[in-house]
C-alpha atoms as a PDB file:
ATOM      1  CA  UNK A   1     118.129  97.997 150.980  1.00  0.00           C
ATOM      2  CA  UNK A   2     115.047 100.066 151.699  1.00  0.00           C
ATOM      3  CA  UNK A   3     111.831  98.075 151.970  1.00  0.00           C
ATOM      4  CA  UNK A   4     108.402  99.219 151.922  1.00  0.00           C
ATOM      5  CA  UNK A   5     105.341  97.277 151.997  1.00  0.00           C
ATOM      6  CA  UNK A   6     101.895  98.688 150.293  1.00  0.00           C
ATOM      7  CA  UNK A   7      98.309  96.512 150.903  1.00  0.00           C
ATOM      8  CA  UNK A   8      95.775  97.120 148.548  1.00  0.00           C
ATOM      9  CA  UNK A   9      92.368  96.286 147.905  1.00  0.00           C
ATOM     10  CA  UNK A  10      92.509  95.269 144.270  1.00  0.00           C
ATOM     11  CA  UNK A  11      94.131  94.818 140.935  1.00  0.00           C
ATOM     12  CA  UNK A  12      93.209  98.458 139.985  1.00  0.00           C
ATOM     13  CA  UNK A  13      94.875  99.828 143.190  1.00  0.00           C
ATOM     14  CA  UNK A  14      97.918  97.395 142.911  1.00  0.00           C
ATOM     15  CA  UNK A  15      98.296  98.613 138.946  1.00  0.00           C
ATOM     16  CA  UNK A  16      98.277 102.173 139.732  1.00  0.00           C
ATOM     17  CA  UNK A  17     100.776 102.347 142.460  1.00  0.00           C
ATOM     18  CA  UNK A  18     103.628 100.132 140.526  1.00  0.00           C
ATOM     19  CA  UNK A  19     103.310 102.721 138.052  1.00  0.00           C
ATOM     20  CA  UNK A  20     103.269 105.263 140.625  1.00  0.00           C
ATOM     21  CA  UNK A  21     106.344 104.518 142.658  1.00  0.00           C
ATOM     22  CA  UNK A  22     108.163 103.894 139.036  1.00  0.00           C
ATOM     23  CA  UNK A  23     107.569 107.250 137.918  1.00  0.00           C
ATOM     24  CA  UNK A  24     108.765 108.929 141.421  1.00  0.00           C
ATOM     25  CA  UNK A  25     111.372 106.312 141.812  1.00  0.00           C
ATOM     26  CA  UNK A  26     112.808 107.724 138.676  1.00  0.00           C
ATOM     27  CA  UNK A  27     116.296 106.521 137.851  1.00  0.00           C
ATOM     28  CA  UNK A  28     116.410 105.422 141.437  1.00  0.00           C
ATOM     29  CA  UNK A  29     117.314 101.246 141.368  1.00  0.00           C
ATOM     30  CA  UNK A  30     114.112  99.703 142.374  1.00  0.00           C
ATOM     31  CA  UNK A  31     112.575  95.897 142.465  1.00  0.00           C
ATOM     32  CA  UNK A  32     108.686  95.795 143.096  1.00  0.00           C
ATOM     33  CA  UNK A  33     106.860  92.737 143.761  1.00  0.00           C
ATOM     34  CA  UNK A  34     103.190  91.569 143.538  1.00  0.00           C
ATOM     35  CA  UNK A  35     101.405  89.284 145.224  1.00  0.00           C
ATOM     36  CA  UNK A  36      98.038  88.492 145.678  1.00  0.00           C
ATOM     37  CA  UNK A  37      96.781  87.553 149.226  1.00  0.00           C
ATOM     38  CA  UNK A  38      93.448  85.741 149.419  1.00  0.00           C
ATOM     39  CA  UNK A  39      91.524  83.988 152.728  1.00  0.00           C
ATOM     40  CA  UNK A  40      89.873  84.542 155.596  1.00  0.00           C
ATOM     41  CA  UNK A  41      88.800  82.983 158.979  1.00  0.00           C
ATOM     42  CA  UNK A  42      87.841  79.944 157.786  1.00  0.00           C
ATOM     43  CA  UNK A  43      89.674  79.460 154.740  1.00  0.00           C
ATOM     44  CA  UNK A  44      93.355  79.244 154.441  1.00  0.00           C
ATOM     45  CA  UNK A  45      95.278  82.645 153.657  1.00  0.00           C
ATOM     46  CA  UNK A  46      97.482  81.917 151.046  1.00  0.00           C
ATOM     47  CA  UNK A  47     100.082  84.538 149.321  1.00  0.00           C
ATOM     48  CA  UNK A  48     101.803  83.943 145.700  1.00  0.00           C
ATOM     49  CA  UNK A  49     103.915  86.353 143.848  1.00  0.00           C
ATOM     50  CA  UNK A  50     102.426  87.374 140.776  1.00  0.00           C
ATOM     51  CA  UNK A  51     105.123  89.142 139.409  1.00  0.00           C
ATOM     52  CA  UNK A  52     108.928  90.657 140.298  1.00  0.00           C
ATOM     53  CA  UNK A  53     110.532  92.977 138.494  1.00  0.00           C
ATOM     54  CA  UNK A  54     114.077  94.828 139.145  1.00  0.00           C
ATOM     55  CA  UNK A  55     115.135  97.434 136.808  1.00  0.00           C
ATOM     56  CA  UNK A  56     118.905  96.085 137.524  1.00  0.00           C
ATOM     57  CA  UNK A  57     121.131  93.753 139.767  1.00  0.00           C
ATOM     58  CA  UNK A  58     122.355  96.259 142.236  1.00  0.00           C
ATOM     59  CA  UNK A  59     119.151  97.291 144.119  1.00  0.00           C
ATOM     60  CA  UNK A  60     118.505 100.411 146.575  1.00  0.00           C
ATOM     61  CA  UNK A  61     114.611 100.114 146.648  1.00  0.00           C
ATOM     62  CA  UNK A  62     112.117  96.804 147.304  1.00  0.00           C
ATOM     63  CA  UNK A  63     108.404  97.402 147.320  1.00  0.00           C
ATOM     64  CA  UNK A  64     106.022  95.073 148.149  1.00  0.00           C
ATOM     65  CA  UNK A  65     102.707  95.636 147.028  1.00  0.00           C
ATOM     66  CA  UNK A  66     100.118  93.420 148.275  1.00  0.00           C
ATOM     67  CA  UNK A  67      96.180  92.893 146.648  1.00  0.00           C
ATOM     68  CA  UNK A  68      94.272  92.220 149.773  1.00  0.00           C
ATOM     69  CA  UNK A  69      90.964  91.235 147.813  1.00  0.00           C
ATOM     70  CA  UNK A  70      88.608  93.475 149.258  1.00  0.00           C
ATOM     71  CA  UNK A  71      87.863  96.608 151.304  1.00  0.00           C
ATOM     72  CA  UNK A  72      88.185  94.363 154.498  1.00  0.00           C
ATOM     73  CA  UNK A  73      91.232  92.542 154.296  1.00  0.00           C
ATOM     74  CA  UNK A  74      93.616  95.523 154.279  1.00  0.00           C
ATOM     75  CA  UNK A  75      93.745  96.027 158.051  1.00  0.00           C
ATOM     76  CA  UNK A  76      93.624  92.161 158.599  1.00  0.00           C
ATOM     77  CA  UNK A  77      96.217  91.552 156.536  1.00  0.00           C
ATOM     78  CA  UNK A  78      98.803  94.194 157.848  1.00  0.00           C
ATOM     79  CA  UNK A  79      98.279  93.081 161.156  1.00  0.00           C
ATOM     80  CA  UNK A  80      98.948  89.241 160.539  1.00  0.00           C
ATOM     81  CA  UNK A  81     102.040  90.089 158.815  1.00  0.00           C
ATOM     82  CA  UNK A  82     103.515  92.744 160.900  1.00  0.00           C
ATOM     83  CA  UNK A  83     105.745  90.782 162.491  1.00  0.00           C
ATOM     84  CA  UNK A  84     107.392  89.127 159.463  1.00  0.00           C
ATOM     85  CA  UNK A  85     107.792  92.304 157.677  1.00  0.00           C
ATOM     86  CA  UNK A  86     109.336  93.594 161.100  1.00  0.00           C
ATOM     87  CA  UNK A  87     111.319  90.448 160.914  1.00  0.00           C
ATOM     88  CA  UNK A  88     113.005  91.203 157.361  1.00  0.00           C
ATOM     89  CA  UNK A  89     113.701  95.070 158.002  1.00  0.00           C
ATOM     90  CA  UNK A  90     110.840  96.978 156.197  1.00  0.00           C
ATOM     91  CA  UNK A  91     110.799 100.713 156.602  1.00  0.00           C
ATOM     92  CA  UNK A  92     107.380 101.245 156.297  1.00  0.00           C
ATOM     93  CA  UNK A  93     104.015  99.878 155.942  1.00  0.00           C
ATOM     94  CA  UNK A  94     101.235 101.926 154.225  1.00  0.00           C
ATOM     95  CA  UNK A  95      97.491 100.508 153.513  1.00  0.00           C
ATOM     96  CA  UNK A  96      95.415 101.997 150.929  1.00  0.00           C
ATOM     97  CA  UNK A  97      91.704 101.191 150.855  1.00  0.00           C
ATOM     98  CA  UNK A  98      88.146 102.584 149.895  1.00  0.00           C
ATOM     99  CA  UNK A  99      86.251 104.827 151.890  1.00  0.00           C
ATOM    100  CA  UNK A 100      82.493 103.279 152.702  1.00  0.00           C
ATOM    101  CA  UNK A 101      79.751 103.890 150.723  1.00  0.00           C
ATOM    102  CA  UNK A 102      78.392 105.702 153.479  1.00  0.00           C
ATOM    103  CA  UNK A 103      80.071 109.647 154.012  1.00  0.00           C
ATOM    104  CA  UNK A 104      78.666 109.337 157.122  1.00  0.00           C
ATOM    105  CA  UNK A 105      80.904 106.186 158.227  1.00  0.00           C
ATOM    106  CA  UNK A 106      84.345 108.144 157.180  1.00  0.00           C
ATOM    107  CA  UNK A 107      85.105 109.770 160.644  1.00  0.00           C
ATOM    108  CA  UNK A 108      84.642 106.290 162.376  1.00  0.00           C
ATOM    109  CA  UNK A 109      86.564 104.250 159.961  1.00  0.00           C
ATOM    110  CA  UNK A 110      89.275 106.658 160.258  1.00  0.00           C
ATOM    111  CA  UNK A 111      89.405 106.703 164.265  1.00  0.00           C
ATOM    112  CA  UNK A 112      89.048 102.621 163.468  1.00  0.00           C
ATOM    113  CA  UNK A 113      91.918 101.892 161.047  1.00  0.00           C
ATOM    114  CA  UNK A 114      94.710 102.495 163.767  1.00  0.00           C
ATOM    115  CA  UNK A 115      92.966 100.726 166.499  1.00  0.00           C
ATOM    116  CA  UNK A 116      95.044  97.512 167.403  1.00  0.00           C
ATOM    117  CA  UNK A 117      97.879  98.146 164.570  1.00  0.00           C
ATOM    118  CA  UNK A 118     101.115  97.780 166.016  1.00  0.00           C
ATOM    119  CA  UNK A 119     103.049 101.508 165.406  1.00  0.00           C
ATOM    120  CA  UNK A 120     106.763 100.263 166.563  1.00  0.00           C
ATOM    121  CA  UNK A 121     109.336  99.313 165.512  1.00  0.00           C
ATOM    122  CA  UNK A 122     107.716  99.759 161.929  1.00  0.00           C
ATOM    123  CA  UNK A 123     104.727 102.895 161.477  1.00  0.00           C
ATOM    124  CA  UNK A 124     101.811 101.392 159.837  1.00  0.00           C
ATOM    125  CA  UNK A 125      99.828 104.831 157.774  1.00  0.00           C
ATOM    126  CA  UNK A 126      96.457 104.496 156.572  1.00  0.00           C
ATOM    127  CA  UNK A 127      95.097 106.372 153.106  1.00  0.00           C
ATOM    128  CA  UNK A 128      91.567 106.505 152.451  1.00  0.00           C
ATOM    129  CA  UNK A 129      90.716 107.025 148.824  1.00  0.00           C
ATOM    130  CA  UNK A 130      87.332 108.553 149.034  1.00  0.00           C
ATOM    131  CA  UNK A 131      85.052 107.226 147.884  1.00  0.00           C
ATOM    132  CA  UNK A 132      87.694 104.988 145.074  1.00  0.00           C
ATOM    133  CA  UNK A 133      90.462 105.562 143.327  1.00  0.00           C
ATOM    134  CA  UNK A 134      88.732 106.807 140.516  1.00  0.00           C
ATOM    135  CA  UNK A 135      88.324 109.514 141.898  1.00  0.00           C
ATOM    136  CA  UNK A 136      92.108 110.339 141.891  1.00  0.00           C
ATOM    137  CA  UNK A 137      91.953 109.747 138.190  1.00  0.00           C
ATOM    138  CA  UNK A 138      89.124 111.779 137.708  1.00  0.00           C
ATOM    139  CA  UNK A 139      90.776 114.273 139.301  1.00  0.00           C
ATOM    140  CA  UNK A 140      93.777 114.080 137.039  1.00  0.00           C
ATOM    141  CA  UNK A 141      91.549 115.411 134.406  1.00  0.00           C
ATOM    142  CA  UNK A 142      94.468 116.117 131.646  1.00  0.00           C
ATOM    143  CA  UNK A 143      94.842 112.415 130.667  1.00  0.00           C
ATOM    144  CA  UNK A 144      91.071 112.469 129.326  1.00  0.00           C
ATOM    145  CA  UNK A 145      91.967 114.169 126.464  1.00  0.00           C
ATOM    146  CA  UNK A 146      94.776 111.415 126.431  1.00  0.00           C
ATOM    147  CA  UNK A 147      92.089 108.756 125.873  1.00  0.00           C
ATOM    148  CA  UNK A 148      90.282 110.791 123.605  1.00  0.00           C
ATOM    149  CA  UNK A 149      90.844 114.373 122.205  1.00  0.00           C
ATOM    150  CA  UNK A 150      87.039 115.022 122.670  1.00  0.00           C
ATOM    151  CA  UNK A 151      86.960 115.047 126.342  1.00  0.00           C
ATOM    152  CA  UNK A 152      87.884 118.438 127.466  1.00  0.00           C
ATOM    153  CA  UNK A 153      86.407 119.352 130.524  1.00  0.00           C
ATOM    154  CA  UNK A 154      84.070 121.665 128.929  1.00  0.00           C
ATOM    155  CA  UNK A 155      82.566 118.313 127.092  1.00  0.00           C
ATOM    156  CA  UNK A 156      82.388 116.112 130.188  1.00  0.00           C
ATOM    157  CA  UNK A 157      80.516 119.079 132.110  1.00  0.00           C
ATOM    158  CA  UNK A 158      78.093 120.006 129.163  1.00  0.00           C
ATOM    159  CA  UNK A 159      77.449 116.174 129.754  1.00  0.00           C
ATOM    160  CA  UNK A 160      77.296 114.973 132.979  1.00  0.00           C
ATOM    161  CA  UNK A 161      77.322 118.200 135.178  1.00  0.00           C
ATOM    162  CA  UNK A 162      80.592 118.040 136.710  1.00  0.00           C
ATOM    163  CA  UNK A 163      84.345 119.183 136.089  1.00  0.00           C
ATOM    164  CA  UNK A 164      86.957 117.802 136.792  1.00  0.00           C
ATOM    165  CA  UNK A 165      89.462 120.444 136.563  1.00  0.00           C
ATOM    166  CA  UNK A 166      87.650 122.424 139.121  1.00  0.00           C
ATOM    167  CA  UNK A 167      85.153 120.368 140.915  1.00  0.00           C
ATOM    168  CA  UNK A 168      86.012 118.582 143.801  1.00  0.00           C
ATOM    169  CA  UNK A 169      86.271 114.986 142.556  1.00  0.00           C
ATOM    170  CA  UNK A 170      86.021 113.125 146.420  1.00  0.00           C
ATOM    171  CA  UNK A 171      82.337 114.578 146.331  1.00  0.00           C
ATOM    172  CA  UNK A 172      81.630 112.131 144.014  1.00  0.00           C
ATOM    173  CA  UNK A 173      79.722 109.143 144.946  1.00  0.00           C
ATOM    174  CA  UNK A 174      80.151 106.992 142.093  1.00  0.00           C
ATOM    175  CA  UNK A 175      83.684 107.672 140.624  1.00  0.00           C
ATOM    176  CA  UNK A 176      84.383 104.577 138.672  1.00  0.00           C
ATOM    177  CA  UNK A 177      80.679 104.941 136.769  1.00  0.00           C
ATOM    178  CA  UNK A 178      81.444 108.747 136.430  1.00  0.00           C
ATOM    179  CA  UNK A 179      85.031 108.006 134.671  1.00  0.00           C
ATOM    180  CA  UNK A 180      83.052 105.331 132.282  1.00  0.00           C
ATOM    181  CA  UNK A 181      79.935 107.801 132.095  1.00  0.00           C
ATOM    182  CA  UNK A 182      83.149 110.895 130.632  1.00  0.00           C
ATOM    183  CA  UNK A 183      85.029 108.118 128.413  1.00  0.00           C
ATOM    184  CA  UNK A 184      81.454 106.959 126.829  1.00  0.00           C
ATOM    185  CA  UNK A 185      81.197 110.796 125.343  1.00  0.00           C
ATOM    186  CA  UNK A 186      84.000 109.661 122.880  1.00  0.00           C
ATOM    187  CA  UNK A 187      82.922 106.078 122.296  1.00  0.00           C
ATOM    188  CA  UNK A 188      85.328 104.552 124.936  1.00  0.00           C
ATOM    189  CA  UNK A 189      85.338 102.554 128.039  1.00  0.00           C
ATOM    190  CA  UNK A 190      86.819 102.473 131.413  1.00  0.00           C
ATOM    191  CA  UNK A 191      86.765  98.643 133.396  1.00  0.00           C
ATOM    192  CA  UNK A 192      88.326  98.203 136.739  1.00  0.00           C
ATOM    193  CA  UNK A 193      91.291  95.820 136.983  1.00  0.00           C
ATOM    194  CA  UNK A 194      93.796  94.683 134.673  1.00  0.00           C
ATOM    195  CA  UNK A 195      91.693  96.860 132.261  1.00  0.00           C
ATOM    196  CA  UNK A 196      92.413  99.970 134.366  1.00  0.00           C
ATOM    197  CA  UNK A 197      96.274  99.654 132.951  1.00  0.00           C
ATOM    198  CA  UNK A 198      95.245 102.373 130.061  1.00  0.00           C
ATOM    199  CA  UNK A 199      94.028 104.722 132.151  1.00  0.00           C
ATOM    200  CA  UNK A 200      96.609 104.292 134.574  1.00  0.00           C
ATOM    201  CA  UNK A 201      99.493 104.841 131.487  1.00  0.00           C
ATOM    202  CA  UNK A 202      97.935 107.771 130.254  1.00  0.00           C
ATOM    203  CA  UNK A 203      98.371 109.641 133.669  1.00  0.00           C
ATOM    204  CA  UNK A 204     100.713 112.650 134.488  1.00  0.00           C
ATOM    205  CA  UNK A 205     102.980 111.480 137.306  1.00  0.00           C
ATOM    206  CA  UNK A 206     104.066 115.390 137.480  1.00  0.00           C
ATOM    207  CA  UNK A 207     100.262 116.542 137.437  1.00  0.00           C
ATOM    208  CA  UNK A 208      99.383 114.220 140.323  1.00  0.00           C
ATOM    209  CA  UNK A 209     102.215 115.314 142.623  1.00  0.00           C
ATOM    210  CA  UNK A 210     101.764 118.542 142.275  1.00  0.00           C
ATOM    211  CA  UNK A 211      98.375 120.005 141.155  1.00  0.00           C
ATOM    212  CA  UNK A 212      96.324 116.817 141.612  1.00  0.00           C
ATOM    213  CA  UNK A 213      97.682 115.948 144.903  1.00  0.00           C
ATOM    214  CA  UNK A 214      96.698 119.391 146.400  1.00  0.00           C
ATOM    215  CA  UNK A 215      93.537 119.043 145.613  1.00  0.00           C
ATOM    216  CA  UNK A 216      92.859 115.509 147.382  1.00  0.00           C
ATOM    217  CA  UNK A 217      94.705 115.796 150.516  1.00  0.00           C
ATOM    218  CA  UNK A 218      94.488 111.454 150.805  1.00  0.00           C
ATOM    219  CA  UNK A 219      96.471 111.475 147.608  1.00  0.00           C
ATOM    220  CA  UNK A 220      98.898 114.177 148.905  1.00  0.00           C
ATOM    221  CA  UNK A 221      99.610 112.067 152.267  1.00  0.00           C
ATOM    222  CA  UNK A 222     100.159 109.039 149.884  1.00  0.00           C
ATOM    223  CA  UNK A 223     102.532 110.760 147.516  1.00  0.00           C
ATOM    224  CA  UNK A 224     104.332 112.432 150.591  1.00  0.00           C
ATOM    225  CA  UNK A 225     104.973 108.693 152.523  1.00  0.00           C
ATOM    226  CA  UNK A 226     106.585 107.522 148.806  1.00  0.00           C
ATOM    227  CA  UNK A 227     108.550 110.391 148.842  1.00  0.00           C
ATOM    228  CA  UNK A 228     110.044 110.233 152.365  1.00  0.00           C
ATOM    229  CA  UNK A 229     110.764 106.380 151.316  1.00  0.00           C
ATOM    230  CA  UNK A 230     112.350 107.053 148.509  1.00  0.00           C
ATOM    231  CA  UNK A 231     114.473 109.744 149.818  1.00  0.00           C
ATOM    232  CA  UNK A 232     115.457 108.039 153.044  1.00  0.00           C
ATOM    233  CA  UNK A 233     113.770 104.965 153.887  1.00  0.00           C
ATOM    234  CA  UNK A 234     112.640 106.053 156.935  1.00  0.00           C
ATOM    235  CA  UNK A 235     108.811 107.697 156.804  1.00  0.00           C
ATOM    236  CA  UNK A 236     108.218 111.443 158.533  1.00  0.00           C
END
């Protein structure tokens, strides 16, 4: 079985990329598990599943995906449990985390993320989603009109200035308040967390991996690492 371990951030994170690798799994026979790792240097790390689901008994795919709880404990956490994921045969680790709020602190969190992260006999990749993962669904700007038939682009820009169809959506600073600032046109609401699950439903797997993905290169890399899992279990 191919095995693949994803660290997170969050709930929001964690929620998108089970639906995610479902969509590009496909029919493919896949089990995904949750769990939610929380701790630090003086408090005890702990990890419980939250929840495992397999789509059938005779498996090709596991996924782990793992809510770190903050920014901060992605790196930490990949690197104190390396050596048991080495240990039960993963293919690949991937961490996905926030860029700072700083643009100016991108370059040197990049050069930083690698630093000290073991590369053999399993590759550890690092996305940045810049400056949150809202700004990925911003970017997939056909599923606002899939949370409210109001909120063409057109609308949203008359609004708040921007477009998501054409604008580039990692220039924006704030993209979880922009995404509540576009659903508030029509009366609605966007909430990080289990919240997020609406938003993340209303997405167009097909319109991410193509269109969406081209335009946020972070989101590309992502998409490419599932695909070269899901293909052959072994990353390019």
């Amino acid at each position: 079985m191919n095995k693949l371990a994803i660290f997170v951030e969050g709930e929001t994170e964690q929620l998108f990329l089970e639906w995610l690798v479902r969509e590009m799994a496909n029919a493919a026979h896949l089990q995904i598990v949750f769990r939610k790792a929380r701790g630090g240097t003086t408090t005890r790390r702990r990890t419980r599943i939250v929840e495992a689901v397999a789509d059938n008994s005779d498996l090709k795919f596991y996924v782990l995906i793992v809510d770190c709880g903050g920014d901060g404990g992605v790196k930490s956490r990949i690197l104190q449990e390396y050596d048991n994921l080495v240990q039960y045969d993963y293919k690949a680790i991937v961490g996905l985390r926030d860029a700072p709020r700083r643009r100016a602190d991108i370059p040197r969190l990049r050069q930083g993320l690698p630093v000290g992260v073991p590369s053999f006999p399993v590759p550890v990749d690092f996305v940045l989603a810049i400056m949150e993962i809202e700004a990925w669904f911003l970017a997939e700007y056909t599923h606002f009109q899939r949370i409210n038939d109001s909120l063409t682009p057109a609308a949203i820009h008359s609004r708040l200035g921007f477009d998501p169809s054409i604008d580039d959506m990692q220039l924006r600073d704030r993209p979880a308040e922009d995404l509540n600032a576009a659903y508030e046109i029509a009366g609605e609401r966007y909430q990080k967390g289990r919240a997020a699950q609406r938003t993340v439903y209303v997405l167009d797997c097909a319109q991410i991996a193509i269109e969406t993905a081209t335009a946020v290169p972070e989101l590309g890399r992502f998409i490419n690492r599932i695909e070269s899992f899901l293909g052959s279990g072994i990353p390019e």
